[in-house]
Protein backbone atom coordinates (compact mmCIF):
# COMPACT_ATOMS: atom_id res chain seq x y z
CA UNK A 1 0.48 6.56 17.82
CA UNK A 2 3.50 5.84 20.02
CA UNK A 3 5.16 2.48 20.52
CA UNK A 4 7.46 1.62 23.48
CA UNK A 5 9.59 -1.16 23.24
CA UNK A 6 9.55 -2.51 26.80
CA UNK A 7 12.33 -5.67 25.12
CA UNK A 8 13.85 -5.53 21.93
CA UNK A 9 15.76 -8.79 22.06
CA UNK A 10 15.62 -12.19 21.40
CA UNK A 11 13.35 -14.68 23.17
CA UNK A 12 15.95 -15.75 25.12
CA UNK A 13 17.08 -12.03 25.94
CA UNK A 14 20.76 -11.02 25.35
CA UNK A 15 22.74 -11.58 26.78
CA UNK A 16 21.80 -15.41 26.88
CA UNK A 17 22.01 -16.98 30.52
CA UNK A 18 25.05 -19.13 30.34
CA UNK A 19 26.13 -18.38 27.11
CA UNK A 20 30.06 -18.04 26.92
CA UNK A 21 29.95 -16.43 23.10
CA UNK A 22 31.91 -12.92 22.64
CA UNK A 23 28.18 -11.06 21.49
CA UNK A 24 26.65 -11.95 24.61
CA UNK A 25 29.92 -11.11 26.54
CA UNK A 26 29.86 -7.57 25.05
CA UNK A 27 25.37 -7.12 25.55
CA UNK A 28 25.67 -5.02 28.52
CA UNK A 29 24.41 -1.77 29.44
CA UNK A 30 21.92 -0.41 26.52
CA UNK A 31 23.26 -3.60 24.28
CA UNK A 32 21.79 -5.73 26.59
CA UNK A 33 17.60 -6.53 26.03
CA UNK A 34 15.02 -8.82 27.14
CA UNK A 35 12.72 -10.42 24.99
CA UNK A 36 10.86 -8.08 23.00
CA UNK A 37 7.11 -6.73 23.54
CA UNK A 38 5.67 -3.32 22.81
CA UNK A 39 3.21 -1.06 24.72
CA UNK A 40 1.09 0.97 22.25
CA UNK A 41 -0.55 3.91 23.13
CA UNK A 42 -0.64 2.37 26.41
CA UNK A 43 -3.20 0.23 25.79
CA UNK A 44 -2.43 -2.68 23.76
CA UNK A 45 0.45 -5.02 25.02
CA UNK A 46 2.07 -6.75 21.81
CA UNK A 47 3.67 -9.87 23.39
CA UNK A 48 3.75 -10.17 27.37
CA UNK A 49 7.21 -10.91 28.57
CA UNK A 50 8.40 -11.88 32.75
CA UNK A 51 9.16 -8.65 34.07
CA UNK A 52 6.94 -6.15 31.92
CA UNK A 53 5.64 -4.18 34.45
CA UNK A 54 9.10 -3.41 35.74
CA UNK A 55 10.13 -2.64 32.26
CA UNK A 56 7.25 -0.38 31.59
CA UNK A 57 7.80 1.40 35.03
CA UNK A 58 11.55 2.24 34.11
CA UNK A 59 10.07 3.84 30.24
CA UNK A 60 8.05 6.03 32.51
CA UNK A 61 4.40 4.17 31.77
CA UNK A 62 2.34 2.08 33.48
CA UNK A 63 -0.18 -1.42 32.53
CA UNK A 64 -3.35 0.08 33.99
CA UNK A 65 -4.39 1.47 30.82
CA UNK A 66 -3.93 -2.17 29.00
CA UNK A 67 -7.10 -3.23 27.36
CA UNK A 68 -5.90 -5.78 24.76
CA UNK A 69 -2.73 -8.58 25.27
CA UNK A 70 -1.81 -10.07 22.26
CA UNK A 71 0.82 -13.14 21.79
CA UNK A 72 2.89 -13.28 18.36
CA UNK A 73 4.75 -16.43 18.76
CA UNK A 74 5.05 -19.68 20.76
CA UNK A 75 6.35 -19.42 24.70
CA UNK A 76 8.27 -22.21 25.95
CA UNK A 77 9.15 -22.84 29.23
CA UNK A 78 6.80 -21.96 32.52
CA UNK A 79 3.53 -20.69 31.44
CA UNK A 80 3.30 -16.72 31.63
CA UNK A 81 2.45 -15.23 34.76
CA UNK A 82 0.08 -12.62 34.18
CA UNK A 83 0.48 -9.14 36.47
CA UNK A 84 -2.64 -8.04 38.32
CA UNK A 85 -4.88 -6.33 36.49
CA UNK A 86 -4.02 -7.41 33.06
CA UNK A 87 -6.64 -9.11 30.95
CA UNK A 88 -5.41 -12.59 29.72
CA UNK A 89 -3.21 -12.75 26.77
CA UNK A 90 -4.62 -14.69 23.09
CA UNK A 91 -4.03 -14.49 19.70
CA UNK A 92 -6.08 -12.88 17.24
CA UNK A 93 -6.74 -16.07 14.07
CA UNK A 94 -4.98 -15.20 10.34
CA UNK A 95 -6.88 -12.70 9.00
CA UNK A 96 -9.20 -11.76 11.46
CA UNK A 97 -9.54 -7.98 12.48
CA UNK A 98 -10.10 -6.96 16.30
CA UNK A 99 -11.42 -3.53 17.24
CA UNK A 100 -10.36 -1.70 20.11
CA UNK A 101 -12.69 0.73 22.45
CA UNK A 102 -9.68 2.78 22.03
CA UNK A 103 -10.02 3.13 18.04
CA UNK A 104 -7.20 1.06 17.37
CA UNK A 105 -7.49 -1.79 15.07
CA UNK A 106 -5.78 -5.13 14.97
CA UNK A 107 -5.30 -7.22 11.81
CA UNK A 108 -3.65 -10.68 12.33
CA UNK A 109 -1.24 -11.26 9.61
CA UNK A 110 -0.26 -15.22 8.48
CA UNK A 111 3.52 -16.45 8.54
CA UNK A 112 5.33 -19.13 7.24
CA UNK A 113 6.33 -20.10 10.31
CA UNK A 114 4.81 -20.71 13.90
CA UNK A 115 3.28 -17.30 15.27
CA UNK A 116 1.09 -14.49 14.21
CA UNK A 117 2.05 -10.71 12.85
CA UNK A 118 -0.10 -7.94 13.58
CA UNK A 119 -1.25 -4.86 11.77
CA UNK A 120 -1.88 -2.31 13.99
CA UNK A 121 -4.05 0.98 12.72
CA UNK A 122 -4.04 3.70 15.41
CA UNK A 123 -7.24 6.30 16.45
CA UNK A 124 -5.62 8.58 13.51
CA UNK A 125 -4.94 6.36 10.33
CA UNK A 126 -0.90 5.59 11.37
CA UNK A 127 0.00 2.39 10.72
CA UNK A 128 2.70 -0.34 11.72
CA UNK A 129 3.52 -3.89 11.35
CA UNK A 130 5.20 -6.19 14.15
CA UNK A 131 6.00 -9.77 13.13
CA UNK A 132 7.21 -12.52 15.50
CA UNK A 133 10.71 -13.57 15.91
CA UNK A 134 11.98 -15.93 12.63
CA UNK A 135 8.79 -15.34 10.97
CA UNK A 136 8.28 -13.49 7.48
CA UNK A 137 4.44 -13.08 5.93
CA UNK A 138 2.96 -15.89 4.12
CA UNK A 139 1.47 -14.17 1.54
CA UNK A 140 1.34 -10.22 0.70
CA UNK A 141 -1.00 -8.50 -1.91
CA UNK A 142 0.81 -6.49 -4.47
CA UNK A 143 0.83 -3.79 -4.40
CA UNK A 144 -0.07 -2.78 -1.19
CA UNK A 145 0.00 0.49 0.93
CA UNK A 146 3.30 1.51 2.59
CA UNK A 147 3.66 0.79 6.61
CA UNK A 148 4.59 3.86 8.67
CA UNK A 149 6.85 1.27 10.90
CA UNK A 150 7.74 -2.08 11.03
CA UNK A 151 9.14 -4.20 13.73
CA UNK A 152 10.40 -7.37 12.23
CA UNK A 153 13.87 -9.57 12.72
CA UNK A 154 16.14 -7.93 10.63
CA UNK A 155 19.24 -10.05 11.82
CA UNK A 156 17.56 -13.71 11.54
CA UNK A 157 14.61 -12.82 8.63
CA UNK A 158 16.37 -10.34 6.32
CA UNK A 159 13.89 -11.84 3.68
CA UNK A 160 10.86 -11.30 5.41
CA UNK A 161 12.00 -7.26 4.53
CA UNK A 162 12.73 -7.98 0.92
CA UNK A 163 9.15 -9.51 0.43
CA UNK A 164 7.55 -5.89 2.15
CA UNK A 165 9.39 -4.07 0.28
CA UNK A 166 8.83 -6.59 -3.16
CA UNK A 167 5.28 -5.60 -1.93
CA UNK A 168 5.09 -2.26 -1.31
CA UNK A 169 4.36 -2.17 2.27
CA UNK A 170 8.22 -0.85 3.00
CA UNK A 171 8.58 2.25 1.42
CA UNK A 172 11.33 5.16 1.50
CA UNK A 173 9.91 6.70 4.49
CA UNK A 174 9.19 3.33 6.52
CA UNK A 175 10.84 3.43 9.62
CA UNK A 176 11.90 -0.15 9.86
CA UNK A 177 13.09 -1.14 13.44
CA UNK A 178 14.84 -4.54 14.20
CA UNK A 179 13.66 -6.53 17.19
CA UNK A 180 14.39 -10.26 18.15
CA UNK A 181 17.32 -9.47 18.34
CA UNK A 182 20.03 -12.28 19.70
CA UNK A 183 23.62 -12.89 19.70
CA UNK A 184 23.97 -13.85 15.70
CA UNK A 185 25.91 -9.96 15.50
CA UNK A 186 27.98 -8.66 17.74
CA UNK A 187 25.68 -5.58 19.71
CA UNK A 188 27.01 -2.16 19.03
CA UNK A 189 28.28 -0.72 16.19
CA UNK A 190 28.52 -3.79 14.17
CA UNK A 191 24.76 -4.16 14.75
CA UNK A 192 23.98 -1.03 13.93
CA UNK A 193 26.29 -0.95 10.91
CA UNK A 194 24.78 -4.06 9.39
CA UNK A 195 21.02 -2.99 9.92
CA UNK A 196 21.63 0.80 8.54
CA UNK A 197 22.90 -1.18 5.63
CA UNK A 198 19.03 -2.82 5.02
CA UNK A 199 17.44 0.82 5.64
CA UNK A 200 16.92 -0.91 9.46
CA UNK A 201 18.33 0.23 13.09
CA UNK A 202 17.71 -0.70 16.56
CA UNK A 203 16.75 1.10 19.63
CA UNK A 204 17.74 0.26 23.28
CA UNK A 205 15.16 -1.38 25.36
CA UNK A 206 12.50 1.32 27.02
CA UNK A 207 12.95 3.48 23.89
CA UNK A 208 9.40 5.43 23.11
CA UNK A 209 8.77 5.74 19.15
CA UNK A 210 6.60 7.86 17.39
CA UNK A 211 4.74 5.75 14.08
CA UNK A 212 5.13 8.13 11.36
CA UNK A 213 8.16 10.25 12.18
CA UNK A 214 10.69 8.85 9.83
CA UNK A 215 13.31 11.42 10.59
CA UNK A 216 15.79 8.68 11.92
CA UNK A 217 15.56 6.29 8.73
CA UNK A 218 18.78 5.10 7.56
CA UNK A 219 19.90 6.61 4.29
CA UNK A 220 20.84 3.57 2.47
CA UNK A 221 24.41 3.91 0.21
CA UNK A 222 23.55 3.50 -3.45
CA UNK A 223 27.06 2.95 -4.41
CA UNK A 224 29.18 0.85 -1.77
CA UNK A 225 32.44 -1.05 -2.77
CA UNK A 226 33.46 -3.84 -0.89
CA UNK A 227 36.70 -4.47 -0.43
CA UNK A 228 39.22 -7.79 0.53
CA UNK A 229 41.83 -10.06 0.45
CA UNK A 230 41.16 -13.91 -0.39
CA UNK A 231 38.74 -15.77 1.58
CA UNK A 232 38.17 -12.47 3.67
CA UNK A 233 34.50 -12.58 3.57
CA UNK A 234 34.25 -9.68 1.31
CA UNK A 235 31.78 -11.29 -1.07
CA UNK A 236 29.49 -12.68 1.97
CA UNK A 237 29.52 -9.10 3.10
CA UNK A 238 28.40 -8.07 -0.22
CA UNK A 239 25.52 -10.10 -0.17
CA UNK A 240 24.78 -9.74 3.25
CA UNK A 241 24.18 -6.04 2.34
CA UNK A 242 21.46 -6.60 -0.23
CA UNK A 243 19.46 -9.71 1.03
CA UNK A 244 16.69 -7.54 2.55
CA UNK A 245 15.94 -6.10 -0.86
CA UNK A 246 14.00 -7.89 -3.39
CA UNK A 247 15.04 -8.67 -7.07
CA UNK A 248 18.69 -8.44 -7.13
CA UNK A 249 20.86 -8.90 -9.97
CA UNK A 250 23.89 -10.99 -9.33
CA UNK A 251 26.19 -9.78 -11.58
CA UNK A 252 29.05 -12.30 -12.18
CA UNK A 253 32.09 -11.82 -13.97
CA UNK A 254 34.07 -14.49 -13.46
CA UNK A 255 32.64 -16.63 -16.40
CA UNK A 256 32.42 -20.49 -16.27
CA UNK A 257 35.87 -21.71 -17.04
CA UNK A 258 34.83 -25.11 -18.21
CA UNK A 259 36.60 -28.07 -17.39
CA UNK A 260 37.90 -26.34 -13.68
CA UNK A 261 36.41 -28.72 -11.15
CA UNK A 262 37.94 -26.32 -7.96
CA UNK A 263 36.41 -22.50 -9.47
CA UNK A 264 32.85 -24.42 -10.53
CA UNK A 265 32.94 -25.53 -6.93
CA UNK A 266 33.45 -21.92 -5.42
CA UNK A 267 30.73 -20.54 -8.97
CA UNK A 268 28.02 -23.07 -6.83
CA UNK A 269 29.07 -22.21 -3.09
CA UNK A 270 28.06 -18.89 -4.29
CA UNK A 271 24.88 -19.73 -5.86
CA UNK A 272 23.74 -22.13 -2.96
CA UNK A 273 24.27 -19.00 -0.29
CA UNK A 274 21.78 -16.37 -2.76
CA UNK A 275 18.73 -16.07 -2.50
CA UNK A 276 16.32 -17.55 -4.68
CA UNK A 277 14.40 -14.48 -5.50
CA UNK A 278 17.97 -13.23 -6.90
CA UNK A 279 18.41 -13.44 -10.59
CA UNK A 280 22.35 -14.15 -11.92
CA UNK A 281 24.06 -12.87 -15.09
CA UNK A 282 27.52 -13.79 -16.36
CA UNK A 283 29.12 -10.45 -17.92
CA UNK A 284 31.75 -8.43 -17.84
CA UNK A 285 29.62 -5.84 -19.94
CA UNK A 286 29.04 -3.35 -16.73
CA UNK A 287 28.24 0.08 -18.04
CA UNK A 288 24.65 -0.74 -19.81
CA UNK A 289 23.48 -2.67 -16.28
CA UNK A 290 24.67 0.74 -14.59
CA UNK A 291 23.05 2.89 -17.33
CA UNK A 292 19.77 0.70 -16.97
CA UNK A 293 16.82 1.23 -14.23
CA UNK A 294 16.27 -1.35 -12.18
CA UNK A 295 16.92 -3.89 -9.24
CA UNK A 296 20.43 -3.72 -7.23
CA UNK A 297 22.88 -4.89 -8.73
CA UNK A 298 25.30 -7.16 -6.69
CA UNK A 299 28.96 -6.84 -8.94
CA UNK A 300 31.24 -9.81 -7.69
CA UNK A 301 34.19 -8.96 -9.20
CA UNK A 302 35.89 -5.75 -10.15
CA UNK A 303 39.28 -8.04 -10.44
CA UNK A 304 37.68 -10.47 -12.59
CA UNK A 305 36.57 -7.75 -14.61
CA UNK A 306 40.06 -6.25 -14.73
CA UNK A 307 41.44 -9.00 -15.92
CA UNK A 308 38.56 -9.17 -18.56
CA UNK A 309 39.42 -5.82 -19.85
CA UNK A 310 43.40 -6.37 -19.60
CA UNK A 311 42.83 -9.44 -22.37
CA UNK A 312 40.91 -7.47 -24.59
CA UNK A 313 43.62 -4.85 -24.87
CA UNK A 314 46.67 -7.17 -25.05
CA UNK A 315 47.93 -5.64 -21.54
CA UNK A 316 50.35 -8.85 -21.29
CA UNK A 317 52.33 -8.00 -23.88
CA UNK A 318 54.69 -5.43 -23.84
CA UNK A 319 54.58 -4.18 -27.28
CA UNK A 320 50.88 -4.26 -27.05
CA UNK A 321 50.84 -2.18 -23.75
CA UNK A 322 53.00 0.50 -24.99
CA UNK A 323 51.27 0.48 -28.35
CA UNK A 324 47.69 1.49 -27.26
CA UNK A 325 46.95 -0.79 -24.82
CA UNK A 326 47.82 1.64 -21.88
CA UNK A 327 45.31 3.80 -23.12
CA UNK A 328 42.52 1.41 -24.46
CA UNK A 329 42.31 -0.06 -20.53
CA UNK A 330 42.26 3.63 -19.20
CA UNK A 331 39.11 4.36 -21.78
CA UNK A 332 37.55 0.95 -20.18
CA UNK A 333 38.10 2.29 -16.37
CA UNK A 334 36.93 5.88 -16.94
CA UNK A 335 34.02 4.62 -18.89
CA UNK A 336 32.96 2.55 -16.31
CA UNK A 337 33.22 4.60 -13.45
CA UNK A 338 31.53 7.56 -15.31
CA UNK A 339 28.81 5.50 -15.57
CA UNK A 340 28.90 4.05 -11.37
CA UNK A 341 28.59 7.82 -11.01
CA UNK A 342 25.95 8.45 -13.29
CA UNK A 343 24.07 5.30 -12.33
CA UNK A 344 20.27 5.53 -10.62
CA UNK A 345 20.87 2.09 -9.25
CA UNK A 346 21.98 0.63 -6.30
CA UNK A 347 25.21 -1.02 -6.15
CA UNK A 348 27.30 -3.27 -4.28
CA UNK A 349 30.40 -4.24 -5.51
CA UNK A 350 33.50 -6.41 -4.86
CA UNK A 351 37.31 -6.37 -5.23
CA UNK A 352 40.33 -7.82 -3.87
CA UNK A 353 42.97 -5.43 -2.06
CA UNK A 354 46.06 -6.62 -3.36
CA UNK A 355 49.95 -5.18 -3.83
CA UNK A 356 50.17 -4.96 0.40
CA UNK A 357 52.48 -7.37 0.38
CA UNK A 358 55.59 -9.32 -1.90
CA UNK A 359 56.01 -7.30 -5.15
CA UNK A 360 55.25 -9.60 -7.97
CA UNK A 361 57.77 -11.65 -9.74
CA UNK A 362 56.94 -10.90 -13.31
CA UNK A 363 55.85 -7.85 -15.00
CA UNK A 364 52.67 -8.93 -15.86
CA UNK A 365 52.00 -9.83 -12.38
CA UNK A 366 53.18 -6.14 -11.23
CA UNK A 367 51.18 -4.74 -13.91
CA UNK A 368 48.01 -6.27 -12.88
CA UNK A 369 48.87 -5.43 -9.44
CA UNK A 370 49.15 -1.44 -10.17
CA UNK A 371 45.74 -1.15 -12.02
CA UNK A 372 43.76 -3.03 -10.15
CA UNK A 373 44.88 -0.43 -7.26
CA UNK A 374 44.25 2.47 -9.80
CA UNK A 375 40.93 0.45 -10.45
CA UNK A 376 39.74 -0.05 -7.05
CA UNK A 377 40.63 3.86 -5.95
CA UNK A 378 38.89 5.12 -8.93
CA UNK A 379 35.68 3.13 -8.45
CA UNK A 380 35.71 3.72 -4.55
CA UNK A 381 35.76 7.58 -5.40
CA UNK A 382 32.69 7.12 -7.32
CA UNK A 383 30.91 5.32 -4.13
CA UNK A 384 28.87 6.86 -0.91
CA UNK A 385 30.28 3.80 1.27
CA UNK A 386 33.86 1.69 0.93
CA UNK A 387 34.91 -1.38 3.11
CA UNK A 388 37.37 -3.83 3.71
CA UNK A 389 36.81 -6.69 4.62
CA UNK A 390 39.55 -8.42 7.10
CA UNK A 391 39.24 -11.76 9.28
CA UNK A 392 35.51 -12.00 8.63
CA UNK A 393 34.91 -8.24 10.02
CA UNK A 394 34.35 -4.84 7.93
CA UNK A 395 36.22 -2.08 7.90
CA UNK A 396 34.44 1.01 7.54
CA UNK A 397 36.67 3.18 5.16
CA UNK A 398 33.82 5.79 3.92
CA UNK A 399 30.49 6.47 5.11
């Protein structure tokens, strides 16, 4: 079964007419797309956009073979013209299968927001899923058989991707391509940095794709660090990075520290911003989470953790340090980054990049300031992917 995106944007299009932002002053060339619709097999039209048959002539194909027009979401503005020949577009009700003379098969699919997803089953048992834009399924059955594609908003949805793969119906070899797409990323490589991330990418507009080749599906990093000064972003960018995956553990290590109004402020801006499918634990006991199975963890953060393991070996004090307490913290940091790299998990974790800067007044200060360096290059060694984090935008460092 092939698919050919005819629009893979927005449905607006990028970029947006009159829109002044930096993303839509940078969507030109391939990073520019009209609203998205996709021809299958030639002969069923998945959302009919102004201009289609133009867009379908430049892919190389043509609407004469269309049989079936099918509408995922609302339309605003002028009512669609239809191009000669076409057969009048309509929306299959939730639920309800529609069989094609063609032997494709056409399951509407309920959302929890205006529009309609459809499950398409080609002539030879491939499968794929295309879901309107800002929509994610109502309801899934558990667990259910693995989608060769999917074609879903990535960028605006990342949740509807974490319930198909909660599922089952996003699996390893699930070629999951983003469409809808707008101006909330920057096009290019940011785009394409930030989908890869969720297992996702995106193809330019008039881009033919064949459902069940899975040759071009993101490796996702099992082990990324995250890296940052204060207020950076670095711990948004952490979480942006797992929100498309179900069941995360929030791993914070930062404690309570009752009676401080200002940090239990920033503790609840944190918690507001997760999702609610995430679950939250307050530990600075890393390696048996690592040595465990299980959900992602999300580790926010290694310098809270440092400081953690700096207490419990008397690092502030100089007799203390010299005394053992050099060597106690280096047991701490080898133990825990033997077990990042023996870990079956996926990771994200997050530091702050410090010592760039003024030196430190006070030993302590200094001394915090050289192992959290030692801590953050040891546990980046361990990791597939490393970033920092500056202004808001990642830095790519590894992977």
């Amino acid at each position: 079964m092939d698919v050919t995106l005819l629009g893979t944007g927005a449905p607006a299009g990028l970029p947006r007419p009159d829109c002044p932002c930096a993303a839509c002053a940078a969507a030109q060339g391939e990073n520019a797309r009209a609203a998205t619709a996709l021809l299958v097999d030639g002969a069923l039209l998945l959302d009919l956009t102004p201009g289609a048959a133009f867009a379908a002539a430049r892919a190389g194909h043509s609407l004469t073979g269309v049989r079936q027009v099918l509408l995922s979401h609302p339309h605003d503005g002028p009512a669609l013209e239809v191009p000669a020949g076409l057969p009048q577009p309509g929306r299959v009700p939730d639920g309800r299968e529609l069989a094609l003379l063609t032997g494709h098969r056409v399951r509407a699919v309920a959302m929890d927001a205006p529009g309609t997803g459809y499950a398409v089953t080609g002539p030879d048992g491939q499968r794929l899923l295309y879901l309107p834009p800002g929509g994610a399924p109502a309801g899934l059955e558990e667990p259910a058989e693995p989608y060769d594609m999917v074609l879903t908003d990535v960028v605006g949805r990342p949740d509807a991707l974490a319930r198909l793969r909660g599922a089952g119906a996003v699996g390893a070899t699930t070629d999951v391509v983003a469409v809808h797409l707008g101006h909330d990323v920057p096009p290019g490589r940011e785009l394409a940095r930030r989908l890869a991330a969720a297992g996702a990418r995106a193809v330019p507009d008039g881009t033919t794709l064949v459902v069940g080749a899975y040759e071009d599906v993101p490796d996702v990093p099992r082990r990324t660090l995250v890296l940052g000064g204060a207020r950076s972003g670095k711990s948004v960018e952490a979480e942006r990075r797992l929100e498309s995956f179900p069941e995360v553990l929030y791993v914070a290590t930062g404690g309570t520290r009752g009676g401080d109004t200002e940090w239990a402020d920033r503790v609840r801006t944190h918690r507001e911003r997760r999702p609610g499918s995430w679950r939250t634990v307050e530990t600075c006991d890393l390696v048996p989470l690592l040595k465990d199975d299980g959900a992602p963890l999300l580790i926010d953060c290694l310098s809270l953790w440092l400081t953690d393991a700096m207490d419990a070996v008397g690092a502030w004090d100089d007799a203390e340090w010299a005394d053992g307490g050099e060597r106690a913290l280096r047991d701490r940091v080898r133990g825990l980054t033997e077990a990042v790299r023996a870990t079956r998990r996926t990771v994200v974790a997050v530091s702050n990049e410090v010592g760039s800067g003024i030196v430190p007044a006070t030993a302590s200060g200094r001394r915090y300031r050289d192992e959290l360096g030692r801590l953050n290059a040891a546990f980046a060694h361990e990791c597939e992917q490393v970033l920092l984090v500056v202004a808001g935008q990642a830095l790519v460092l590894r992977g």
